[in-house]
PDB file of N, CA and C in Angstrom:
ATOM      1  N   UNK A   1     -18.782  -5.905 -29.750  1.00  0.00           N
ATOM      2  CA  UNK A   1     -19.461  -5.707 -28.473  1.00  0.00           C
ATOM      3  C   UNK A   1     -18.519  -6.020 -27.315  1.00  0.00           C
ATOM      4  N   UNK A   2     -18.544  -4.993 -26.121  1.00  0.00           N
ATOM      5  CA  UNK A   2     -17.900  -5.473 -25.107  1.00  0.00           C
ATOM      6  C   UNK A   2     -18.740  -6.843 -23.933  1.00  0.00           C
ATOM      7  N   UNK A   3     -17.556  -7.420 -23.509  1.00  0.00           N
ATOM      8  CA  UNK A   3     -17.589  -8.624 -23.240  1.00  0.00           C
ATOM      9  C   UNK A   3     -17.974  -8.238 -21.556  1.00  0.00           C
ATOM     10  N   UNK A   4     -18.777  -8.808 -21.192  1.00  0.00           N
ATOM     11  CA  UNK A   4     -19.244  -8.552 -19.313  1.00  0.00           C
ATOM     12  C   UNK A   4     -17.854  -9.792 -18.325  1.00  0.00           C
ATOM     13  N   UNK A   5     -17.750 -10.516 -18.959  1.00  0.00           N
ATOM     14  CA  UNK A   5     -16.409 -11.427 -18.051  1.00  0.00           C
ATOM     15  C   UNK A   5     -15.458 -11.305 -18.656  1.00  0.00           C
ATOM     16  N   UNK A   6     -14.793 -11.170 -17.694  1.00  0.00           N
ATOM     17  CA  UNK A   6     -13.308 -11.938 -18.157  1.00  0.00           C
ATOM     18  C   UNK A   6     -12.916 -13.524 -18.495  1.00  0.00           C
ATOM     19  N   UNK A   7     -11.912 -13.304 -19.148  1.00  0.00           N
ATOM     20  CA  UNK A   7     -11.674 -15.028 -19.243  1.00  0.00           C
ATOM     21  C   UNK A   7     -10.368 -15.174 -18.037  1.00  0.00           C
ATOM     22  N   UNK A   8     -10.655 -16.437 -17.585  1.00  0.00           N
ATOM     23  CA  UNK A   8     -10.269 -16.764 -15.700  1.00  0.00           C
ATOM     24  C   UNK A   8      -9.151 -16.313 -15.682  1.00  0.00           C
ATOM     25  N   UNK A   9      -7.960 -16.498 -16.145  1.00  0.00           N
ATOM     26  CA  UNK A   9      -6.798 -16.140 -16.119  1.00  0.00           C
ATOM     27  C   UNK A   9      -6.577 -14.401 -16.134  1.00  0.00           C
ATOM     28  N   UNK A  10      -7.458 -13.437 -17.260  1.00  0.00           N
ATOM     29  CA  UNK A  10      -7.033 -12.635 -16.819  1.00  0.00           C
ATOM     30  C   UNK A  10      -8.237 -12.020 -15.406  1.00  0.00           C
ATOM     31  N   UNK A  11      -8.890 -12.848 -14.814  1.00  0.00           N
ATOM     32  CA  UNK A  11      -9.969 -12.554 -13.814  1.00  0.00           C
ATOM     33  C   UNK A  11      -8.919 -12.601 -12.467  1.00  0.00           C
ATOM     34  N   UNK A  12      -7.976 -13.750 -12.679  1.00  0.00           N
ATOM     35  CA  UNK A  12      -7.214 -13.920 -11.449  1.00  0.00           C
ATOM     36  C   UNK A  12      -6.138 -12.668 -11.225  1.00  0.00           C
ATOM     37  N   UNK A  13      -5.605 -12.756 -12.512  1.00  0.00           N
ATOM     38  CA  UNK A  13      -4.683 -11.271 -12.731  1.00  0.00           C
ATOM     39  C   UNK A  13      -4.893 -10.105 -12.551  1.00  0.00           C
ATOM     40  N   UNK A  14      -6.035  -9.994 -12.036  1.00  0.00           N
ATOM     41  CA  UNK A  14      -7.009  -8.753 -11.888  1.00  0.00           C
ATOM     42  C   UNK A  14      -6.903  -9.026  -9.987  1.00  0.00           C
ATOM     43  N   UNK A  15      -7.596 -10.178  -9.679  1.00  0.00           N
ATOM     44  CA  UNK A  15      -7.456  -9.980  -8.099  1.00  0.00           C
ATOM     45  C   UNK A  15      -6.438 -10.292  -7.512  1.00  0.00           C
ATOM     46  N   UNK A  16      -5.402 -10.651  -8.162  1.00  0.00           N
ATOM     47  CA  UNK A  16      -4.123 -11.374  -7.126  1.00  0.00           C
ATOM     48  C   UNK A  16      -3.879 -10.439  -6.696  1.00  0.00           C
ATOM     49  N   UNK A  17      -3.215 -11.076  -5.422  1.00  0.00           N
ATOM     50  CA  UNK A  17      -3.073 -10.148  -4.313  1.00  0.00           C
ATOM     51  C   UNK A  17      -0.826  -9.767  -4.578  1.00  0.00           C
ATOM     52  N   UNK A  18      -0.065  -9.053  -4.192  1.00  0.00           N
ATOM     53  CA  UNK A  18       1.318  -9.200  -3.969  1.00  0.00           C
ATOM     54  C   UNK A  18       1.699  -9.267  -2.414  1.00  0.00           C
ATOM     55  N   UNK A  19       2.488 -10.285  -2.144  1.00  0.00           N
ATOM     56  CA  UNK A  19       2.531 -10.543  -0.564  1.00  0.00           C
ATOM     57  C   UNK A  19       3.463  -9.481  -0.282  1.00  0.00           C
ATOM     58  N   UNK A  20       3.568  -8.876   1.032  1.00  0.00           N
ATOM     59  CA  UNK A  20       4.318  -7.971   1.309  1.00  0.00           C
ATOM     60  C   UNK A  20       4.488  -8.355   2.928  1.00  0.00           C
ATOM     61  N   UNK A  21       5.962  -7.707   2.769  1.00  0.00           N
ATOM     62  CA  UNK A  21       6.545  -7.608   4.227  1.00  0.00           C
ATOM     63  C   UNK A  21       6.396  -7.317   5.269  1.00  0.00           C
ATOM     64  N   UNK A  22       4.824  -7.319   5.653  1.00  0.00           N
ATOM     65  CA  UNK A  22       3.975  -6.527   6.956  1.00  0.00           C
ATOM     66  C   UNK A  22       4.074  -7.780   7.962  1.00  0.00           C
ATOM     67  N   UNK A  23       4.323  -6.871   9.092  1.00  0.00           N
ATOM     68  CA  UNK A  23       3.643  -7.741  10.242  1.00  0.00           C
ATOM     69  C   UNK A  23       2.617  -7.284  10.867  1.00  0.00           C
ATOM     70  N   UNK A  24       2.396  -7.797  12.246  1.00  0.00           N
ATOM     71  CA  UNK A  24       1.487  -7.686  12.860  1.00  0.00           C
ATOM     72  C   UNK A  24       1.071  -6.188  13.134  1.00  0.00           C
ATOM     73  N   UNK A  25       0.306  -5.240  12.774  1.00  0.00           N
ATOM     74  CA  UNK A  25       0.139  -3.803  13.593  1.00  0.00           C
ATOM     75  C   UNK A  25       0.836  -2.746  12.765  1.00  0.00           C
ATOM     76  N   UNK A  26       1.648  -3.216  11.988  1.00  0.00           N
ATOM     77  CA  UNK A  26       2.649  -1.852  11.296  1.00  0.00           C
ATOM     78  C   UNK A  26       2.287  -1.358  10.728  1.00  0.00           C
ATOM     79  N   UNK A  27       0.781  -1.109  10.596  1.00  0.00           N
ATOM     80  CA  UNK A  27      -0.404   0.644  10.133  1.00  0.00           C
ATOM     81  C   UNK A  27      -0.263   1.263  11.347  1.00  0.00           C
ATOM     82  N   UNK A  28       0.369   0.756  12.252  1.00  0.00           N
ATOM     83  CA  UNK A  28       0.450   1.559  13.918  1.00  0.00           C
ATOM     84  C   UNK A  28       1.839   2.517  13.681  1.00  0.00           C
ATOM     85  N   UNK A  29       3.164   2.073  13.726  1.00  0.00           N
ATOM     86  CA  UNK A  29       4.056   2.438  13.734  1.00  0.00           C
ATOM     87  C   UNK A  29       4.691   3.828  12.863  1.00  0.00           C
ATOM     88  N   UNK A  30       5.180   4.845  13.333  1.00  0.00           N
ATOM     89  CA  UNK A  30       5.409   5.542  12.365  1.00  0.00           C
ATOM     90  C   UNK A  30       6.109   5.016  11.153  1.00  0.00           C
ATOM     91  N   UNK A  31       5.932   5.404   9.875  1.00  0.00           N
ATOM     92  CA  UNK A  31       6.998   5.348   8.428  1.00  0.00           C
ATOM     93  C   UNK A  31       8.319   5.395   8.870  1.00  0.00           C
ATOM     94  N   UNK A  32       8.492   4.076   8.260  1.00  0.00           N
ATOM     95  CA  UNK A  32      10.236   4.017   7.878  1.00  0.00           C
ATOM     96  C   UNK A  32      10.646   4.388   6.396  1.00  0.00           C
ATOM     97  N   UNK A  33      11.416   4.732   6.053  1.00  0.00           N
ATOM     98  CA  UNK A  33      12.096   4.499   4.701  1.00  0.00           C
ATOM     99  C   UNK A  33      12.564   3.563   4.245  1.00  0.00           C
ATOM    100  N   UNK A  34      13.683   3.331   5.456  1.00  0.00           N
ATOM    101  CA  UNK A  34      13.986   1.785   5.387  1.00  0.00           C
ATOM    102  C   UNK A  34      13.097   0.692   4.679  1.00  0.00           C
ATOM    103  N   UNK A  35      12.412   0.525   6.128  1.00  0.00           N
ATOM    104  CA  UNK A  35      11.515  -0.563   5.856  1.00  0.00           C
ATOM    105  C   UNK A  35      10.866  -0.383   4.743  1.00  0.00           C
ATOM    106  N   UNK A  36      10.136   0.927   4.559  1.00  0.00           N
ATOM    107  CA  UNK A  36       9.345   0.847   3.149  1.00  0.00           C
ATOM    108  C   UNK A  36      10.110   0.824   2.259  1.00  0.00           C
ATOM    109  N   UNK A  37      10.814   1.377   1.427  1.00  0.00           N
ATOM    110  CA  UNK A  37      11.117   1.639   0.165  1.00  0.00           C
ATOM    111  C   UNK A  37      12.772   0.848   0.220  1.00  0.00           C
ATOM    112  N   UNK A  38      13.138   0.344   0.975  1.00  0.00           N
ATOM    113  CA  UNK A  38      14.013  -0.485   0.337  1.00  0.00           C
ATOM    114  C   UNK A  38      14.046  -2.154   1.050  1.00  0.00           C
ATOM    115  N   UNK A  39      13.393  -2.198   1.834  1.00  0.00           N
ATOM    116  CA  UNK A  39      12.929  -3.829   2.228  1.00  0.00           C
ATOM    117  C   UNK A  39      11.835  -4.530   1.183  1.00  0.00           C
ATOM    118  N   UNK A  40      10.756  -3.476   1.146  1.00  0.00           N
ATOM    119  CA  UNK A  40       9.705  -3.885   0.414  1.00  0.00           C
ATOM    120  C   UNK A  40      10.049  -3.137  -1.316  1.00  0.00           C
ATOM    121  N   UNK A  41       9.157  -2.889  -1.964  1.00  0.00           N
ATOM    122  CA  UNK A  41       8.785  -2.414  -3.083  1.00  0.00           C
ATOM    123  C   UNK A  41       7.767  -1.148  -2.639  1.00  0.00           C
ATOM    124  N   UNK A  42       8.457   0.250  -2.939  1.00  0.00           N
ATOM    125  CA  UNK A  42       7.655   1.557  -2.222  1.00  0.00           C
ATOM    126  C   UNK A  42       6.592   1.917  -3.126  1.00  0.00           C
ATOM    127  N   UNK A  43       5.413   1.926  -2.607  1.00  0.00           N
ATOM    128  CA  UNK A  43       4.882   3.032  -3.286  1.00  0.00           C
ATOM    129  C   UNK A  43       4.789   4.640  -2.847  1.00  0.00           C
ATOM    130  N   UNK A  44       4.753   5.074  -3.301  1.00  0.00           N
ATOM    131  CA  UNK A  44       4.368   6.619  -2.938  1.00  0.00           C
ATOM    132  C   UNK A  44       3.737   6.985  -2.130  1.00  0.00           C
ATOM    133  N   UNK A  45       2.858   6.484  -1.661  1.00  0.00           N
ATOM    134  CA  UNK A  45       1.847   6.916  -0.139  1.00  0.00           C
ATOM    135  C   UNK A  45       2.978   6.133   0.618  1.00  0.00           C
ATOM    136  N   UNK A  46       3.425   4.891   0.490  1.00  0.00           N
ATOM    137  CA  UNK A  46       3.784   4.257   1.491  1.00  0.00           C
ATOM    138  C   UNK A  46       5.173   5.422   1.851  1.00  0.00           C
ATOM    139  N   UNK A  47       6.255   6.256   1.014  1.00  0.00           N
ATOM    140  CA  UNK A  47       7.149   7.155   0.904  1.00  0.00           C
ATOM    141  C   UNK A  47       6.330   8.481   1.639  1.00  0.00           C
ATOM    142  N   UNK A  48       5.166   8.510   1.139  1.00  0.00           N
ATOM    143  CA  UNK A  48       4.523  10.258   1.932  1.00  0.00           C
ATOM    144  C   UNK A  48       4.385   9.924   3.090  1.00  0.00           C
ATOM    145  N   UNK A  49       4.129   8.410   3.584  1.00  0.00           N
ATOM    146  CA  UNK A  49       3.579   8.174   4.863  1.00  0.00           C
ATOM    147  C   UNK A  49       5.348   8.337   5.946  1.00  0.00           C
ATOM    148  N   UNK A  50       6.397   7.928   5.180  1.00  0.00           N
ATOM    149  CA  UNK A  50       7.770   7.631   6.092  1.00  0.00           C
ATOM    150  C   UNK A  50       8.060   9.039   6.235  1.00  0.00           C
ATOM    151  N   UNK A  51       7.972   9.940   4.913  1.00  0.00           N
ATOM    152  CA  UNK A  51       8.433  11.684   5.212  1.00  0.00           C
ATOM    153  C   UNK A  51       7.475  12.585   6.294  1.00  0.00           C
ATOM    154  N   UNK A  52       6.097  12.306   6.013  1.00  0.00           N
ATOM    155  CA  UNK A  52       5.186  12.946   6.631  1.00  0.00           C
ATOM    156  C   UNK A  52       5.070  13.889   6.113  1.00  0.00           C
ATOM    157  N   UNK A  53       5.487  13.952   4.996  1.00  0.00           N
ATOM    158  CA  UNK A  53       5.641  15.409   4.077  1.00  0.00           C
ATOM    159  C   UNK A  53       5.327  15.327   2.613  1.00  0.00           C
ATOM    160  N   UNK A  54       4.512  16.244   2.098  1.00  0.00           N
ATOM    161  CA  UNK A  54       4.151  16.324   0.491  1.00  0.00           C
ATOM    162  C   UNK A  54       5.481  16.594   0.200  1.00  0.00           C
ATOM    163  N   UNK A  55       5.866  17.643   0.435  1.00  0.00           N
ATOM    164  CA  UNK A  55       6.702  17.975  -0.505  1.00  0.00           C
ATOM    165  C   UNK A  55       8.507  17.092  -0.465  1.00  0.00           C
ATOM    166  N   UNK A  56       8.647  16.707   0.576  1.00  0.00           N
ATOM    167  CA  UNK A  56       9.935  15.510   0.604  1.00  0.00           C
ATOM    168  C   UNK A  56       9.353  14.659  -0.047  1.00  0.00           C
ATOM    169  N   UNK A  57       8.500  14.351   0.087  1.00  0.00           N
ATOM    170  CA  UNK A  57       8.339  13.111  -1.081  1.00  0.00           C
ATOM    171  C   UNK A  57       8.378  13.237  -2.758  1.00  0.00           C
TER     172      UNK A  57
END
């Protein structure tokens, strides 16, 4: 039978958060590359968001 909880450890591993290199407002600013994908750890939206482009990315 499946189990309705987790056991705590993997409950926490489930919500931890990863701290990242944001400051104040920088959902404002256009995409860097820079900044995203080689200061931080890129993901892929965060890469579609610096090109502005499907297909460069």
């Amino acid at each position: 039978r499946g189990r309705v909880f987790l056991p705590a450890d993997a409950a926490h591993s489930v919500l931890r958060r990863l701290r990242r290199a944001n400051f104040l407002l920088e959902e404002m600013k256009q995409g860097d590359i820079q900044r995203e994908c080689r200061e931080e750890v890129c993901t892929y939206e965060e890469a579609r968001e610096a090109f502005e482009n499907d297909e460069k990315t």
